[in-house]
Protein backbone atom coordinates (compact mmCIF):
# COMPACT_ATOMS: atom_id res chain seq x y z
CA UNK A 1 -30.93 18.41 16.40
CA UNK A 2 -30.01 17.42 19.75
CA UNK A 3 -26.05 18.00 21.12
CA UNK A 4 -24.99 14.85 22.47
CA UNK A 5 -21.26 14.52 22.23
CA UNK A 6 -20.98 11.55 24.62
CA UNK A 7 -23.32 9.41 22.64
CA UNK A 8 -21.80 10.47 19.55
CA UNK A 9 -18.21 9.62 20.17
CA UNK A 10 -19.51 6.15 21.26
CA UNK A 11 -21.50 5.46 18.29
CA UNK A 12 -18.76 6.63 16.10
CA UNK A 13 -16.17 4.39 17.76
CA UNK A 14 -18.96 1.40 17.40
CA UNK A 15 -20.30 1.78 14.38
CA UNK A 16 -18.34 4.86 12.35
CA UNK A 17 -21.11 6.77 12.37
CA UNK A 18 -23.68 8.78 14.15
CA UNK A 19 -26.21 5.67 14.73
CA UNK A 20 -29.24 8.55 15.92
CA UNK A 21 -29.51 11.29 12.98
CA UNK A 22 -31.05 13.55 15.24
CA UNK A 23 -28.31 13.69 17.53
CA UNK A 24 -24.93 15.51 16.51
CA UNK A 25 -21.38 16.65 18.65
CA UNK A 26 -22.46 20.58 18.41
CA UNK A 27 -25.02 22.96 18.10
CA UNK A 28 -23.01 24.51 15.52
CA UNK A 29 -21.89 21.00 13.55
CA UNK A 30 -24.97 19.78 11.14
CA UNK A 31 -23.50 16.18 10.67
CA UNK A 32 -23.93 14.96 7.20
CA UNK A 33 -25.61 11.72 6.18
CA UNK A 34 -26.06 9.67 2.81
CA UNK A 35 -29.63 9.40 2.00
CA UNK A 36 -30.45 8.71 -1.65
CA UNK A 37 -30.16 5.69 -1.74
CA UNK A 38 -30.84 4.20 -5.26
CA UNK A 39 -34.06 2.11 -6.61
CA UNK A 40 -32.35 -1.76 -6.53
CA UNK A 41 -32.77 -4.33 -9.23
CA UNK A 42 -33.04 -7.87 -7.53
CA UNK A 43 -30.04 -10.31 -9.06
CA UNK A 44 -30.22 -14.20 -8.98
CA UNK A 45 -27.68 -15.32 -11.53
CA UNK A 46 -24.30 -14.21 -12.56
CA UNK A 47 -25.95 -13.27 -16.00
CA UNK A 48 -28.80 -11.14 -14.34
CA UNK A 49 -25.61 -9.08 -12.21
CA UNK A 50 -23.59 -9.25 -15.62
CA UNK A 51 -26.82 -7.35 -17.22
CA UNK A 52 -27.28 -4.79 -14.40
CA UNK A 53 -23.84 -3.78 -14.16
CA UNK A 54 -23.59 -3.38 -17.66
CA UNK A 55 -26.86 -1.47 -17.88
CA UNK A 56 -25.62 0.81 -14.62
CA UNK A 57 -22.27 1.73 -16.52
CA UNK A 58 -24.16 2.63 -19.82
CA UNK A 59 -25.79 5.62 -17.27
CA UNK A 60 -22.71 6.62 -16.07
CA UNK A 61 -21.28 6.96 -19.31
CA UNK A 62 -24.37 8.86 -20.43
CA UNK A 63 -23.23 11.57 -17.09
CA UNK A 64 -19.81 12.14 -18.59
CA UNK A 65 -16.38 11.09 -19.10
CA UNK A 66 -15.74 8.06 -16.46
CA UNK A 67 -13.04 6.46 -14.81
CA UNK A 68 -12.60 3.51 -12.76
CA UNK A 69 -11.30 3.04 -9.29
CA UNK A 70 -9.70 -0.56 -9.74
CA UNK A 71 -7.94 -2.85 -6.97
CA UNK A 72 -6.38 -6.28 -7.37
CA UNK A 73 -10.17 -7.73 -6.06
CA UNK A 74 -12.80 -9.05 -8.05
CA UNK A 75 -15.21 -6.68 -7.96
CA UNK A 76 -13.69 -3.96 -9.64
CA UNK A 77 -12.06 -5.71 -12.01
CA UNK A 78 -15.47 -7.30 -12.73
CA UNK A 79 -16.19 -3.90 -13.90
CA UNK A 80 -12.97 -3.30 -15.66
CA UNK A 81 -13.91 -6.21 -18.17
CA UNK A 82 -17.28 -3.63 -18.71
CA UNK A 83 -15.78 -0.66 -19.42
CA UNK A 84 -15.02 1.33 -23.01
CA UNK A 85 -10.95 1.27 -23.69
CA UNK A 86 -9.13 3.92 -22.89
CA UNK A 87 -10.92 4.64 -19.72
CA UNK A 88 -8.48 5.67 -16.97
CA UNK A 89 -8.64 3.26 -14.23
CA UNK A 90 -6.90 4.49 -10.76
CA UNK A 91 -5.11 2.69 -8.38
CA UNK A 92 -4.13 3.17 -4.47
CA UNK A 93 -0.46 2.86 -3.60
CA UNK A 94 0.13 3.47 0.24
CA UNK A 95 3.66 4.21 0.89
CA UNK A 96 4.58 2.48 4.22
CA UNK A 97 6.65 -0.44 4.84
CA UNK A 98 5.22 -3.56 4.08
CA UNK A 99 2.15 -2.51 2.98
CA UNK A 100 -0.38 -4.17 0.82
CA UNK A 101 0.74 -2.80 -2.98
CA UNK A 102 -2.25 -3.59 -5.44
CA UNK A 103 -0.61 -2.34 -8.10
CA UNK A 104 0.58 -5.38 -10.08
CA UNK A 105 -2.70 -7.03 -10.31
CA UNK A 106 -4.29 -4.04 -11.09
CA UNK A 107 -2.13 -3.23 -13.76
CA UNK A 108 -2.89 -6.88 -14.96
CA UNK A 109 -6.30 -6.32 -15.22
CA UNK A 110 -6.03 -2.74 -16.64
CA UNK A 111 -3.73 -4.37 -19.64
CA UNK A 112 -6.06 -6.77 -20.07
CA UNK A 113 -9.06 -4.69 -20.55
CA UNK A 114 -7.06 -1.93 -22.63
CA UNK A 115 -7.76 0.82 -19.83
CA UNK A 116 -5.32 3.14 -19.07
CA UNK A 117 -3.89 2.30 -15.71
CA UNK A 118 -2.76 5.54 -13.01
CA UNK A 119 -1.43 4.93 -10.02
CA UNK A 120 -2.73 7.21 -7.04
CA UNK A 121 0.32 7.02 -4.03
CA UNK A 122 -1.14 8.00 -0.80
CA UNK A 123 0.82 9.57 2.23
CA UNK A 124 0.79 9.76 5.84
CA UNK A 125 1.14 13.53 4.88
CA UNK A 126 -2.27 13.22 3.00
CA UNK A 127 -4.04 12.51 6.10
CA UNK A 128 -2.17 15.93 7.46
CA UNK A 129 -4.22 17.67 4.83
CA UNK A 130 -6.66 16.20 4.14
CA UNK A 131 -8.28 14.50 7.37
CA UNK A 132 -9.65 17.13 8.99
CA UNK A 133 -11.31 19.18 5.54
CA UNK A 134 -13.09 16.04 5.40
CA UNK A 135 -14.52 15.55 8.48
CA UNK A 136 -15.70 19.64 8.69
CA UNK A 137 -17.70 18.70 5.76
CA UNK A 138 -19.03 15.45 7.13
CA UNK A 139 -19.74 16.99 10.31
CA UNK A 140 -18.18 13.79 12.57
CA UNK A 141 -14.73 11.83 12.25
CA UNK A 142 -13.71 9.74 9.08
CA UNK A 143 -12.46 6.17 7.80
CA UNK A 144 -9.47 6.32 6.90
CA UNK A 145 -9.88 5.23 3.16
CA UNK A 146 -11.48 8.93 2.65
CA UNK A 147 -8.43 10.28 2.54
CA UNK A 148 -7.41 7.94 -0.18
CA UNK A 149 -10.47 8.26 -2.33
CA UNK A 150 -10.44 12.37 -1.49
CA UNK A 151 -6.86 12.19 -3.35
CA UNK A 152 -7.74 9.98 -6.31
CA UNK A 153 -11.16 12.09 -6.94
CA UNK A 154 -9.14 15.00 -6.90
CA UNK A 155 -6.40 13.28 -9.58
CA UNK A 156 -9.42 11.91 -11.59
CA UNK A 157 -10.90 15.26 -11.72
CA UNK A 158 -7.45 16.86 -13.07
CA UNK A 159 -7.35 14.21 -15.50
CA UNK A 160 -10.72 15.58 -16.95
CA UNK A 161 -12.97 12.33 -15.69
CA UNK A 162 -16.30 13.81 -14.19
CA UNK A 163 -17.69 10.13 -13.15
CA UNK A 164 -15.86 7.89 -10.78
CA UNK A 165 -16.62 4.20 -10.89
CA UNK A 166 -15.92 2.42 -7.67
CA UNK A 167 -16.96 -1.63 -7.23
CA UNK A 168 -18.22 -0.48 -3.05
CA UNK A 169 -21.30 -2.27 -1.51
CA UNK A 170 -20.56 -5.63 -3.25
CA UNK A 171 -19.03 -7.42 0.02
CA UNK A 172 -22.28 -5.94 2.05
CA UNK A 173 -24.78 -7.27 -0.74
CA UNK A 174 -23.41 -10.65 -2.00
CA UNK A 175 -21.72 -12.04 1.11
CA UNK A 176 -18.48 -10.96 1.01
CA UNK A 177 -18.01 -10.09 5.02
CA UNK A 178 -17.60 -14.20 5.27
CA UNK A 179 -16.51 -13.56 9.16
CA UNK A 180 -19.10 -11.62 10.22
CA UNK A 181 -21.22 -14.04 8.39
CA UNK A 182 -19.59 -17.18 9.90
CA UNK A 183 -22.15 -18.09 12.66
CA UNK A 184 -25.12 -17.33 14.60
CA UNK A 185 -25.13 -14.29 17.65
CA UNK A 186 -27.27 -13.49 19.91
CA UNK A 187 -27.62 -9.09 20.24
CA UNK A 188 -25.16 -8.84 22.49
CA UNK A 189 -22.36 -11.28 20.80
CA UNK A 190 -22.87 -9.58 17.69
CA UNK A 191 -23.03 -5.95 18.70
CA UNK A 192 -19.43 -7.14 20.67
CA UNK A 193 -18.21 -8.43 17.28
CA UNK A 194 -19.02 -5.46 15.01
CA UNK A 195 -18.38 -2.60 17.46
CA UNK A 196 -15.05 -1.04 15.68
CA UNK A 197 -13.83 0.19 18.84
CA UNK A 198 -15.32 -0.64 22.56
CA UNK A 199 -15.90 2.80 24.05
CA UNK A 200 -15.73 1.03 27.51
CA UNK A 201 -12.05 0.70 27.01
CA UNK A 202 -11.07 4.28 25.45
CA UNK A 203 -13.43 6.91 27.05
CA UNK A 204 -14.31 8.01 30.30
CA UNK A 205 -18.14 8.24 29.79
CA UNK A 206 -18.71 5.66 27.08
CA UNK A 207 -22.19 4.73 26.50
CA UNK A 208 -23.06 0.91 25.06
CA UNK A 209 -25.36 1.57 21.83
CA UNK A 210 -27.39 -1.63 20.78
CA UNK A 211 -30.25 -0.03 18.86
CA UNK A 212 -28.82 -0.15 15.09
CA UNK A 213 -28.93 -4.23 15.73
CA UNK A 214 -32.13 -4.77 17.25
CA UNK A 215 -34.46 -4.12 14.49
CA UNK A 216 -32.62 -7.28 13.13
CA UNK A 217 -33.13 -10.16 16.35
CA UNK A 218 -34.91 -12.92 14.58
CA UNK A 219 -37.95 -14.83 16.82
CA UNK A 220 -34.86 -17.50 18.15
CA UNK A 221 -32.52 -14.41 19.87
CA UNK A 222 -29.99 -14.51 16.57
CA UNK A 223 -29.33 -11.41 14.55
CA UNK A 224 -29.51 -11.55 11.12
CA UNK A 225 -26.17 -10.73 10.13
CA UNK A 226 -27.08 -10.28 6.11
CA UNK A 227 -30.25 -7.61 6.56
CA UNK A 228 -28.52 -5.57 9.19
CA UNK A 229 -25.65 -5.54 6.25
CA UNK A 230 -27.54 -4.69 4.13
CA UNK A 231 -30.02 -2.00 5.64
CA UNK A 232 -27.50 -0.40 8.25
CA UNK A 233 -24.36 -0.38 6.74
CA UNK A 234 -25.19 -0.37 2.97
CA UNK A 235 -25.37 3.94 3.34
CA UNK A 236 -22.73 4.35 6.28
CA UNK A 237 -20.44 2.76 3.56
CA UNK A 238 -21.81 4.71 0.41
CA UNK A 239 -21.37 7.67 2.68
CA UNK A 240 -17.45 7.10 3.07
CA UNK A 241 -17.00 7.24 -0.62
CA UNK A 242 -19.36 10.12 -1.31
CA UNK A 243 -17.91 12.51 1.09
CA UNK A 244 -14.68 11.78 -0.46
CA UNK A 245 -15.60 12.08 -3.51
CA UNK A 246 -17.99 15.51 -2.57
CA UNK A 247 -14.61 16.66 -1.62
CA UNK A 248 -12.57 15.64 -4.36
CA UNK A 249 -15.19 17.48 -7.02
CA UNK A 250 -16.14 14.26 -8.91
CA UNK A 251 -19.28 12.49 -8.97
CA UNK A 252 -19.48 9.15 -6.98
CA UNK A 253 -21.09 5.59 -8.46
CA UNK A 254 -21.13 2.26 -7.43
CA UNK A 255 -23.19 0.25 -9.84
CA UNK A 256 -23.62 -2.73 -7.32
CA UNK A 257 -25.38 -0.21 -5.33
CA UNK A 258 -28.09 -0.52 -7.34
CA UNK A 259 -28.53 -4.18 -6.91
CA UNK A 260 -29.52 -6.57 -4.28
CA UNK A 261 -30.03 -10.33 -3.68
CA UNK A 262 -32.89 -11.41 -4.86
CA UNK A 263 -32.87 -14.66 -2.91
CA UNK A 264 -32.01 -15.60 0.66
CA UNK A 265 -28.31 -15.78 1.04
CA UNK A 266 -26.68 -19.42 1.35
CA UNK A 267 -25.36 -19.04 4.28
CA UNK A 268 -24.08 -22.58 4.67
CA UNK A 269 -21.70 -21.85 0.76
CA UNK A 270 -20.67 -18.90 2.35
CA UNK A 271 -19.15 -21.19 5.40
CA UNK A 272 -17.60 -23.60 2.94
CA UNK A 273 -15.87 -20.16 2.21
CA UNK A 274 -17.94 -19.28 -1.35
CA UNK A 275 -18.24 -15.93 -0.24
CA UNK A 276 -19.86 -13.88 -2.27
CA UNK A 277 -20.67 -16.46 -5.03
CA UNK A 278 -22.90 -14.60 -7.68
CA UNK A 279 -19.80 -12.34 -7.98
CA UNK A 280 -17.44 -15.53 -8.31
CA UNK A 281 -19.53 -16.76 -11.08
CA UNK A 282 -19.47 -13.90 -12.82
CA UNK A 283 -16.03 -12.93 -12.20
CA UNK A 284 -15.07 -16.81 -13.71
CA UNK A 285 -16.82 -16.05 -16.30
CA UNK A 286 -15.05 -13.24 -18.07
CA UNK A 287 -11.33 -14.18 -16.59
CA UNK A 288 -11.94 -18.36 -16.69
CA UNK A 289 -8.04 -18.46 -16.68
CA UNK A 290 -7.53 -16.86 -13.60
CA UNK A 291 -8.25 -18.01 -10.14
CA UNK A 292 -10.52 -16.13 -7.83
CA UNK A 293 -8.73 -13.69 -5.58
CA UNK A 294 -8.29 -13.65 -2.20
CA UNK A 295 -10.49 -10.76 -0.37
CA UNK A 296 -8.22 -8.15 1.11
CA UNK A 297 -9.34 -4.96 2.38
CA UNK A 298 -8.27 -1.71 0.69
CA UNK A 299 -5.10 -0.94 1.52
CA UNK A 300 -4.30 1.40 4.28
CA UNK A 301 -1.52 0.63 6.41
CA UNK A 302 -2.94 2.12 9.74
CA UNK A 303 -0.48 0.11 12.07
CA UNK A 304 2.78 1.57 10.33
CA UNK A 305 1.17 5.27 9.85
CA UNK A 306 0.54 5.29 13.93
CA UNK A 307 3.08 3.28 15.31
CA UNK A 308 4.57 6.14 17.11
CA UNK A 309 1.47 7.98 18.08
CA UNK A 310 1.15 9.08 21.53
CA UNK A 311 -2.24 8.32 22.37
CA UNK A 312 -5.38 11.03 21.97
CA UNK A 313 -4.80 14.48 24.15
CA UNK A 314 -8.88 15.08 24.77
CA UNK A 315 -9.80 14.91 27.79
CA UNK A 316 -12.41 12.77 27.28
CA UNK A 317 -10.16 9.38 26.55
CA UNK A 318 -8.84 7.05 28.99
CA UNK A 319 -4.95 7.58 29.38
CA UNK A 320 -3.25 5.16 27.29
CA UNK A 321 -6.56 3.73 25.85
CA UNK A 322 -4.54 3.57 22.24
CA UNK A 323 -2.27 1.01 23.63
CA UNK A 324 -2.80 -2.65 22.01
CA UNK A 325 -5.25 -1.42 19.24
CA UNK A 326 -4.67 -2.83 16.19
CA UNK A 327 -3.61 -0.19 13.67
CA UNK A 328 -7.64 0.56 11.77
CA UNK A 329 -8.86 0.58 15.68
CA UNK A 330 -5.60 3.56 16.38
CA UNK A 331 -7.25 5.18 13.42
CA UNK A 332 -10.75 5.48 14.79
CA UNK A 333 -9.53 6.68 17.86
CA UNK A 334 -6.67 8.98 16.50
CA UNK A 335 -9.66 10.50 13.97
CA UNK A 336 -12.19 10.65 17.10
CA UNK A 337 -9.07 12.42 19.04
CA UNK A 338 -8.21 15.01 15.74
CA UNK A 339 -12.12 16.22 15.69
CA UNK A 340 -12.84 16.66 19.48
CA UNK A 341 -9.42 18.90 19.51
CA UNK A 342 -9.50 20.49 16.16
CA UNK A 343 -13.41 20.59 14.78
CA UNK A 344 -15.53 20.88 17.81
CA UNK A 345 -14.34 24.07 18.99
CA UNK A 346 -14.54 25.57 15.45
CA UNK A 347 -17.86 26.67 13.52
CA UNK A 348 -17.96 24.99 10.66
């Protein structure tokens, strides 16, 4: 393992991770990474998801008692339709002003499907406990929605559930980041779009990390969007929720996980804004009364939480770099900050 804390504050601004596994901030931090990833059935139709998500849920059920982390989005509710009454299905409630509240639709769908519906309200004093736990196990800085999940593992737990259900990886594997998949880029456009955070405009020795994107440049110069989706960021993601849920002492699954697209993704339905259109078939199926929601990110209300914030104290950030970030971008570089100052000096 290699100590390389310049490269690894850039990479985890760019791509909220460490992009090199053999590279970490300390010679006494072993970063942790998601590797096990699961065998995936290929998926065509709307019936051939139905019947792997169904078949995925019958495993979990056979691990123990399960619940279901359930938003106001398709996906998970998808899943709601699948599982046994009575299951406890948790929701995220972020208290800060004007933020997104889930809570009605999910307690739609939750009535609907005779689940029993618990809301999980999350606190900018929840980050003050448990941000920094979670990134000394991870061994590098956080997403913000680990936090979240941390606190609703740790309520599902209480509550006796042992397997936690979450609907993650469905935007990566049926199309659902529609802007990212909007047009063509060449290496350099696209690693300009997807970096999180510049480096070049919040540290003092930032370094420009390309490599995660150019095992995906097709013959013409373009990247392809979809496989780099699919390959790169499928575990990054699945390792959000599983540190979380590591933490919160509940055992994570994500029965899209074990799927993928068995044909090439339409790109030009998901440009006539069909995003993720297996899903939508399915999800018309089982609710045909409904219309199909509007994707929203899970909630987390970044811009309200750090409005205040004075700007990272490490040396190793541009003075007033924090200024005219959007609020997720303050959180990458408030995390980024809370690690170099509070985990790096520390053995873990």
């Amino acid at each position: 393992m290699i100590a390389d804390p310049s490269f690894c504050m850039s990479s985890w601004l760019m791509y909220r991770t460490i992009v090199d596994q053999n590279r970490s901030f300390s010679p006494k931090i072993s970063p942790w990474f998601f590797q096990n990833e699961p065998e995936r059935k290929a998926v065509n139709t709307a019936a051939e998801l139905e019947d792997a998500l169904s078949a995925r849920i019958s495993q979990a059920l056979e691990q123990g008692r399960v619940g279901l982390m359930l938003s106001g989005g398709m996906d998970s509710a998808i899943l709601a339709a699948m599982m046994p009454k009575g299951t406890k299905a948790y929701t995220l409630r972020c208290h800060a002003k004007d933020a997104l509240d889930e809570v009605p639709t999910a307690a739609a769908y939750a009535a609907r499907n005779g689940l029993c519906h618990e809301i999980v309200d999350v606190y900018w004093s929840d980050y003050e406990e448990l941000a920094l736990p979670l990134m000394k196990q991870k061994g590098y800085p956080i997403h913000s929605i680990e936090v979240q999940i941390c606190k609703a593992a740790r309520q599902a737990a209480a509550d006796g559930v042992e397997v936690l259900i979450f609907g993650e990886t469905a935007d990566i594997i049926y199309g659902g980041h529609s802007k990212l998949l909007s047009r063509d880029y060449t290496l350099e456009e696209f690693v300009q779009r997807f970096a999180f955070v510049d480096p070049r405009f919040v540290l003092k020795e930032p370094q420009w990390i390309t490599e995660p994107a150019e095992t995906f440049v097709r013959k013409n110069g373009t990247v392809d969007v979809f496989a780099f989706l699919n390959s790169f960021e499928y575990p990054v993601s699945l390792g959000f929720y599983t540190n979380a849920c590591r933490m919160g002492g509940i055992e994570f699954f994500a029965p899209y996980s074990y799927t993928v697209l068995g044909h090439p993704l339409d790109l030009d339905m998901i440009r006539r804004g069909e995003s993720k259109y297996v899903i939508r078939r399915l999800y018309q199926k089982m609710y045909p009364d409904l219309p199909v929601p509007d994707k929203t990110p899970l909630p987390r209300p970044m811009a309200q939480w750090l409005k205040d914030w004075a700007g990272p104290e490490h040396p190793a950030f541009l003075p007033g770099c924090h200024e005219g970030l959007s609020g997720d971008q303050k959180w990458y570089v408030y995390a980024l900050n809370e690690f170099m100052l509070k985990v790096m000096g520390r053995d873990l």
